[in-house]
Structures are given as structure tokens and as C-alpha cells.
C-alpha atoms as a PDB file:
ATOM      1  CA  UNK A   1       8.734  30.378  -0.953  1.00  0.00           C
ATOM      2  CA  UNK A   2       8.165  27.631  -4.265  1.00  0.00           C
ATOM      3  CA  UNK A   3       7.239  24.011  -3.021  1.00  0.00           C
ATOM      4  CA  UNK A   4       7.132  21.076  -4.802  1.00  0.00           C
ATOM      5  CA  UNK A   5       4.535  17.974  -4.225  1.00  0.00           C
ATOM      6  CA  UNK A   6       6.661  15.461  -6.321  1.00  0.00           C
ATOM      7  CA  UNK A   7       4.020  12.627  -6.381  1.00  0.00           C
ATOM      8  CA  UNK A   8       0.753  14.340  -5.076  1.00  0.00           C
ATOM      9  CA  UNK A   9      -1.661  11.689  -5.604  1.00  0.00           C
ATOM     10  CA  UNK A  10      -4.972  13.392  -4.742  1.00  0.00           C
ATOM     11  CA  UNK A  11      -3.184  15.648  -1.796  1.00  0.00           C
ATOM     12  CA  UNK A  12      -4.526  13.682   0.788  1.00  0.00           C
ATOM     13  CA  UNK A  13      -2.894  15.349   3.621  1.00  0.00           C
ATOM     14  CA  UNK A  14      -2.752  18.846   1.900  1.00  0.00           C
ATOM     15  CA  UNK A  15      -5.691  20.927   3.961  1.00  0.00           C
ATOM     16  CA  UNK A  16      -5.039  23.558   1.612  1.00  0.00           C
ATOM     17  CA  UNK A  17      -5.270  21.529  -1.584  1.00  0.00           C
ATOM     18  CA  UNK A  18      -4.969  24.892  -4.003  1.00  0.00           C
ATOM     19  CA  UNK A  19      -1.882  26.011  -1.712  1.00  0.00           C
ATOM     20  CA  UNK A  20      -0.155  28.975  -3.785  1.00  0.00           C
ATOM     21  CA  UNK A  21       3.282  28.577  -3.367  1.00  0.00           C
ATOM     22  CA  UNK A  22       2.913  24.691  -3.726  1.00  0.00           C
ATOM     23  CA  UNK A  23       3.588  23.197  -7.609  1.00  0.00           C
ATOM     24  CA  UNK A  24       1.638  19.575  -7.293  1.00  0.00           C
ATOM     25  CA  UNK A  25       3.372  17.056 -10.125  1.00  0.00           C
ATOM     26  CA  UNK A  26       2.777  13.294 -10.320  1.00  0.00           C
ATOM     27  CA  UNK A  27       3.277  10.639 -12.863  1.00  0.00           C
ATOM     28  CA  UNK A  28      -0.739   9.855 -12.786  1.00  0.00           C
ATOM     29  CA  UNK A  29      -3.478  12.355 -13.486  1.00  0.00           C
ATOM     30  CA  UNK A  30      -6.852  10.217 -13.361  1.00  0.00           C
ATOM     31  CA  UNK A  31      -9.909   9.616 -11.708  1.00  0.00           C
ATOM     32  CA  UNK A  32     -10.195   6.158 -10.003  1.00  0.00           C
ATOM     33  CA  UNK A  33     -13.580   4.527  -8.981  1.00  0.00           C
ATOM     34  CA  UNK A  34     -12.934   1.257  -6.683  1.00  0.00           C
ATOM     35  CA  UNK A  35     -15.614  -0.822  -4.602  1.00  0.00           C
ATOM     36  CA  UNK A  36     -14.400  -0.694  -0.809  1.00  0.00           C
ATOM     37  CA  UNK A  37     -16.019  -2.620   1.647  1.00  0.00           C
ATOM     38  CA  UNK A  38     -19.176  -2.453  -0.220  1.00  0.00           C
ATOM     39  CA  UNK A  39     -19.221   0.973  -1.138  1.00  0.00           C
ATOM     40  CA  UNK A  40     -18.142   2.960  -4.512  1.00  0.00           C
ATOM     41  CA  UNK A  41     -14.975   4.840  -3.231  1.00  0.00           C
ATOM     42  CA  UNK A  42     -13.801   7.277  -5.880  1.00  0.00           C
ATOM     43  CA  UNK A  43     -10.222   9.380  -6.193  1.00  0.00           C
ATOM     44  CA  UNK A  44      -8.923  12.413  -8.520  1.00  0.00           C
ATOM     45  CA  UNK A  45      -5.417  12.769  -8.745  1.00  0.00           C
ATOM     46  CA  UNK A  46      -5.026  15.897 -11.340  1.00  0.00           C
ATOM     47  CA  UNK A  47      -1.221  17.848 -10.182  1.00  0.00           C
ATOM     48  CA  UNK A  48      -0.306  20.398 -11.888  1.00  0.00           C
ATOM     49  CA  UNK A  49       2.180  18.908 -13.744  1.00  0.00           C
ATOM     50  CA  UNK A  50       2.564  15.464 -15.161  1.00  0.00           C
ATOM     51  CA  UNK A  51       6.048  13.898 -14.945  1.00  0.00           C
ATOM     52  CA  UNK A  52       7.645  11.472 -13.243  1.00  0.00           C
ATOM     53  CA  UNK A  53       9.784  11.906 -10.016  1.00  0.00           C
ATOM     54  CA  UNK A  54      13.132  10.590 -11.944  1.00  0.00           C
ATOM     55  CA  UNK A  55      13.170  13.273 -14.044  1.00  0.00           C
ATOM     56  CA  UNK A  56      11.543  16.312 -12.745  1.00  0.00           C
ATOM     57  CA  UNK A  57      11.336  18.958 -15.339  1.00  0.00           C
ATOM     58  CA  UNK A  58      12.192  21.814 -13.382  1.00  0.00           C
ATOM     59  CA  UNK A  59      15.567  23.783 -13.474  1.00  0.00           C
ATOM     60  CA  UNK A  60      18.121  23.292 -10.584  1.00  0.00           C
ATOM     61  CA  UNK A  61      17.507  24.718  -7.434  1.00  0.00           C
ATOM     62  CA  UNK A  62      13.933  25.964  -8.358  1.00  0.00           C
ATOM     63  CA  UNK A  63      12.430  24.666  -5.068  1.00  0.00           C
ATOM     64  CA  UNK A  64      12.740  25.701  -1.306  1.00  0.00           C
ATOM     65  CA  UNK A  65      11.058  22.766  -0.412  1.00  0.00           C
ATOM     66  CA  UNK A  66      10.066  19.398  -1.867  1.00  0.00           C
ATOM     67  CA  UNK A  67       7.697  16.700  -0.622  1.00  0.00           C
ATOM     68  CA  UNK A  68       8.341  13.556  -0.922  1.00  0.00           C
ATOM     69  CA  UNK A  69       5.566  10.842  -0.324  1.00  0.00           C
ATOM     70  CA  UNK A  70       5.845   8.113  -2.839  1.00  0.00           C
ATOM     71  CA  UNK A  71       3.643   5.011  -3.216  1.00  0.00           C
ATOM     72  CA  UNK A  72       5.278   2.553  -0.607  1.00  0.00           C
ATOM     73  CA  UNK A  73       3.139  -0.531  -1.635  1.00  0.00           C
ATOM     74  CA  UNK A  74       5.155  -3.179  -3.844  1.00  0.00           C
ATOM     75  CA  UNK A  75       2.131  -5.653  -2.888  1.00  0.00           C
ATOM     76  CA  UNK A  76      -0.895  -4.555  -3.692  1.00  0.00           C
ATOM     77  CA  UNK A  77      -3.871  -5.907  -6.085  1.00  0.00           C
ATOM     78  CA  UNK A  78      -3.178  -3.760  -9.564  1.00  0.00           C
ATOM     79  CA  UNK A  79      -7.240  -3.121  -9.172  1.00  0.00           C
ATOM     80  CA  UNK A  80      -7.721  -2.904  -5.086  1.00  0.00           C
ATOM     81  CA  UNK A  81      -8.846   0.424  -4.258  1.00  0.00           C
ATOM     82  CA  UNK A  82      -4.974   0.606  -2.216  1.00  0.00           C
ATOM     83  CA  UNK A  83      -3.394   0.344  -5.584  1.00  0.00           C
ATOM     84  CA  UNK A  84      -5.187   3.168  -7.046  1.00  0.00           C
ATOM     85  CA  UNK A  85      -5.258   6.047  -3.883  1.00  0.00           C
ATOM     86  CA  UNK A  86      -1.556   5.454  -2.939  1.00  0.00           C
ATOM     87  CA  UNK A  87      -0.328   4.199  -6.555  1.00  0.00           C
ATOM     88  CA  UNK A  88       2.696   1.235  -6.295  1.00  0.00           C
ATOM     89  CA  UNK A  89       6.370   0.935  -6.758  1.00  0.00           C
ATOM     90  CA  UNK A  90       8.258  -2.065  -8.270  1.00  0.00           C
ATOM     91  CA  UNK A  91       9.348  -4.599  -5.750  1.00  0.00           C
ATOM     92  CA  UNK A  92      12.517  -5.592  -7.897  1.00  0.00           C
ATOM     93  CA  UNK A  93      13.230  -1.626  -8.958  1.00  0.00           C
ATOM     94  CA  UNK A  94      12.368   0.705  -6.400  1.00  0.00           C
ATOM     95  CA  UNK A  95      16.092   1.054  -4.527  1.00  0.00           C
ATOM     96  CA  UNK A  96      16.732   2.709  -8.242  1.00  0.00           C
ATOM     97  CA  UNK A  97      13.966   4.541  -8.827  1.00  0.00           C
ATOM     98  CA  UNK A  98      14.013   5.718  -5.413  1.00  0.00           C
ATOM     99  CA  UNK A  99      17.909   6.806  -5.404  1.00  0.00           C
ATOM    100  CA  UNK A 100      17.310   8.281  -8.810  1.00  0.00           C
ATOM    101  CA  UNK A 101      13.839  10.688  -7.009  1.00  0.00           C
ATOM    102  CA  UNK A 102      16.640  11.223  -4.434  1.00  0.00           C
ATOM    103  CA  UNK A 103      19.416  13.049  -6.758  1.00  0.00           C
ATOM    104  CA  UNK A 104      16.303  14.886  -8.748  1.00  0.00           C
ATOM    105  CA  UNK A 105      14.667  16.401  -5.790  1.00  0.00           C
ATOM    106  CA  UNK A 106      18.381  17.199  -4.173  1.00  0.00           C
ATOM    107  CA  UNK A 107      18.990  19.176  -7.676  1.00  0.00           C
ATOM    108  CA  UNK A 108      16.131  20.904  -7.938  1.00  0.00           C
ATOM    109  CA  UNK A 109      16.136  21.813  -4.475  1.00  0.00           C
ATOM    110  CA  UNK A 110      17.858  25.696  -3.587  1.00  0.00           C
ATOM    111  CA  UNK A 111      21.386  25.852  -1.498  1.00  0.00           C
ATOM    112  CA  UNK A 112      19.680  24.769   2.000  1.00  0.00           C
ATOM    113  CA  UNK A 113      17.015  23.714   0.604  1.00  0.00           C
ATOM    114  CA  UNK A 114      14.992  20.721   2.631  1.00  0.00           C
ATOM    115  CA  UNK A 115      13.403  18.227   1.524  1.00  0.00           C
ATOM    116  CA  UNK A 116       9.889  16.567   3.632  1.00  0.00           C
ATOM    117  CA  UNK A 117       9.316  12.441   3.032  1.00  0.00           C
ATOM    118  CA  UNK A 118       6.719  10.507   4.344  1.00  0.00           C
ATOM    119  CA  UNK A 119       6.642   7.337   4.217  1.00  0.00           C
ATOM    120  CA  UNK A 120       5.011   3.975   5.995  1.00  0.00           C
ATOM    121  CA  UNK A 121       6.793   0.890   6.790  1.00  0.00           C
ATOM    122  CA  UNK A 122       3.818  -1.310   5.961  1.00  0.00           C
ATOM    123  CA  UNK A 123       6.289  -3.415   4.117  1.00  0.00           C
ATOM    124  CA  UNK A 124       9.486  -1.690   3.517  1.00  0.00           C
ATOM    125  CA  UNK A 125      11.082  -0.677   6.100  1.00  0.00           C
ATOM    126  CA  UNK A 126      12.309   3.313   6.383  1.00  0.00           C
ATOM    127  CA  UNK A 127      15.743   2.229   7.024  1.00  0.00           C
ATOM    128  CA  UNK A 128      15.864   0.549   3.005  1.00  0.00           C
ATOM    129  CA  UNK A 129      14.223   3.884   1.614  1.00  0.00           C
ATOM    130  CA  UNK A 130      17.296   5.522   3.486  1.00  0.00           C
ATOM    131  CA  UNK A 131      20.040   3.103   1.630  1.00  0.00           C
ATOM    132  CA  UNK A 132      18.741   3.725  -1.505  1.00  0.00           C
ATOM    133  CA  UNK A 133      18.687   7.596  -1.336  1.00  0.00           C
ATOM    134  CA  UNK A 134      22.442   7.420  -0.409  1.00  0.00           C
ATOM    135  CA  UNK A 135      22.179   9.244   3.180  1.00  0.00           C
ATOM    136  CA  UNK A 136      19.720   9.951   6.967  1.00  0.00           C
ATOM    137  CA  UNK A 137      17.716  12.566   7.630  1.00  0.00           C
ATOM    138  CA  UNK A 138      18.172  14.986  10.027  1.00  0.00           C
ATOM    139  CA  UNK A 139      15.349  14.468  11.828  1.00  0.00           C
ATOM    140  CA  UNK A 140      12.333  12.467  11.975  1.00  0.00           C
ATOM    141  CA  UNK A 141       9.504  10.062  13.747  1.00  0.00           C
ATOM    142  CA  UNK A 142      10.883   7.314  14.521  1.00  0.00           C
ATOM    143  CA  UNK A 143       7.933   5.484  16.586  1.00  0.00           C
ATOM    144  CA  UNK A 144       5.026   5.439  13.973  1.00  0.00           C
ATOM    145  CA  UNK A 145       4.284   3.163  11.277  1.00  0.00           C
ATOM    146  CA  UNK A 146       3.904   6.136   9.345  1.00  0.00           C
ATOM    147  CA  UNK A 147       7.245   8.321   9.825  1.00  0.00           C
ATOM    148  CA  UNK A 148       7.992  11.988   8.519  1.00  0.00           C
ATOM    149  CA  UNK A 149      11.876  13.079   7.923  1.00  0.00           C
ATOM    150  CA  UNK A 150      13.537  15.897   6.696  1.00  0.00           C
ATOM    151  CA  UNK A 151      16.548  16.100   4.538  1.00  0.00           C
ATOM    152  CA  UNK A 152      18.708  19.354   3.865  1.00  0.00           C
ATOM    153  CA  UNK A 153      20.781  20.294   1.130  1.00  0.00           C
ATOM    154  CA  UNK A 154      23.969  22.069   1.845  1.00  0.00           C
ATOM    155  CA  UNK A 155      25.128  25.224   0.440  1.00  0.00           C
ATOM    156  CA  UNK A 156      27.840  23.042  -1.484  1.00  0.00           C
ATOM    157  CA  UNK A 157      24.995  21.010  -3.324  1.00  0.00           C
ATOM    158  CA  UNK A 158      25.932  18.038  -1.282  1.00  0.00           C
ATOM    159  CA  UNK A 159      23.273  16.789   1.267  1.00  0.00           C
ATOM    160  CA  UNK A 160      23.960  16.648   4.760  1.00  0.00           C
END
């Protein structure tokens, strides 16, 4: 099994943050100190590989599985400790940036390969994100702010 963290951040929601068969990549590697609420809040986002998400610099169908969890924040303070844990996407580009992560992870994804997004409608709602990438999930939560889905690539190299 190879999985692919496309934009890991600082694996929040990894509990296995060293997982083996997981390759962590994201466009940031840094450490980030913020003051939150009156206290010194401080983030390391160091994947294994630096690139960004438009052009992942893997070989087609490398992956069994990719995770998707971009930054879903276009409004954000470019200093607020929000900006620098979850990172932020362009308000006027992120339909094409997003469509663009879309066709990269579905090529370097294996026939049947699936594909795990997270993402939180704090201020774009999950039905945009699905315009942009071109097609639904399969399946997914559809009563939380915060909503998983999972995408699967057919054995023709079109999604389903």
C-alpha cells in the first residue's frame, strides 16, 4: 500500500505521524510561532517532500491512496495563527488550482485508486470544491461543517 498526504501541513489528524506507507508532501516546510489568545502557539510543518499539489512530482499511478485536505480559508489574516496551521488558498484562483490538484492526484493515483478529501465549509461551500474538481464523490458526510469524501478512479483512468 503507498499513500500520499498531498498538503500535510503538520499532520494534524495523522495519529501515526511517521506512518510507513504514507509519503507526506506540501508546498510549505516551516516552523510557525503565532500568539493565540494570549499564549505562544507554535507549528512544524516539515513533509517529506516539498512541492506543490498542481504538479506533484511523482510518476502516474504511484499511489493507492491520496489525501486530500487543502487550506480552505480564502479569508484569513496573512499573520493570524489560522493562516499559518491550515495555510490559505486564493479567493479569485482556487476553482483552478483546485481542478488542476484534482487531475494531479487522479494521475498519480493507481487503476481504482481512491482518493480521501477533507474539507470544511467555513466559507466555501463543499458543493464549489466539487465543481471545480469536475465530478461527486462516492460517498461522504454530508451533516458536518467539516465533511470527509472519497473519490475513485476507474480502471479506464477516468473517475467515477
Amino acid at each position: 500500500m503507498k499513500i500520499l498526504d498531498v498538503c500535510c501541513g503538520s499532520k494534524m489528524f495523522w495519529y501515526d505521524k511517521e506512518e510507513p506507507h504514507t509519503t507526506y508532501m506540501d508546498i510549505r516546510r516551516a516552523v510557525y510561532t503565532a500568539m493565540d489568545r494570549g499564549n505562544e502557539r507554535k507549528i512544524e510543518v516539515n513533509p517529506d517532500v516539498q512541492a506543490d499539489w498542481k504538479n506533484i512530482p511523482f510518476d502516474d499511478e504511484t499511489f493507492d491512496l491520496v489525501v486530500f485536505d487543502p487550506p480552505h480559508l480564502v479569508r484569513a489574516g496573512k499573520t493570524s495563527w489560522l493562516a499559518k496551521k491550515y495555510g490559505t488558498i486564493d479567493l479569485m484562483t482556487w476553482p483552478h488550482d483546485f481542478h488542476c490538484a484534482f487531475q494531479e492526484i487522479m494521475r498519480v493515483l493507481k487503476p481504482t485508486g481512491t482518493m480521501l478529501f477533507k474539507w470544511n465549509e467555513d466559507q466555501i461551500p463543499i458543493k464549489e470544491v466539487f465543481k471545480a474538481f469536475g465530478q461527486q464523490p462516492i460517498l461522504g458526510d454530508m451533516k458536518s461543517k467539516t465533511k470527509w469524501s472519497v473519490f475513485i478512479k476507474s480502471h479506464e483512468g477516468q473517475t467515477n
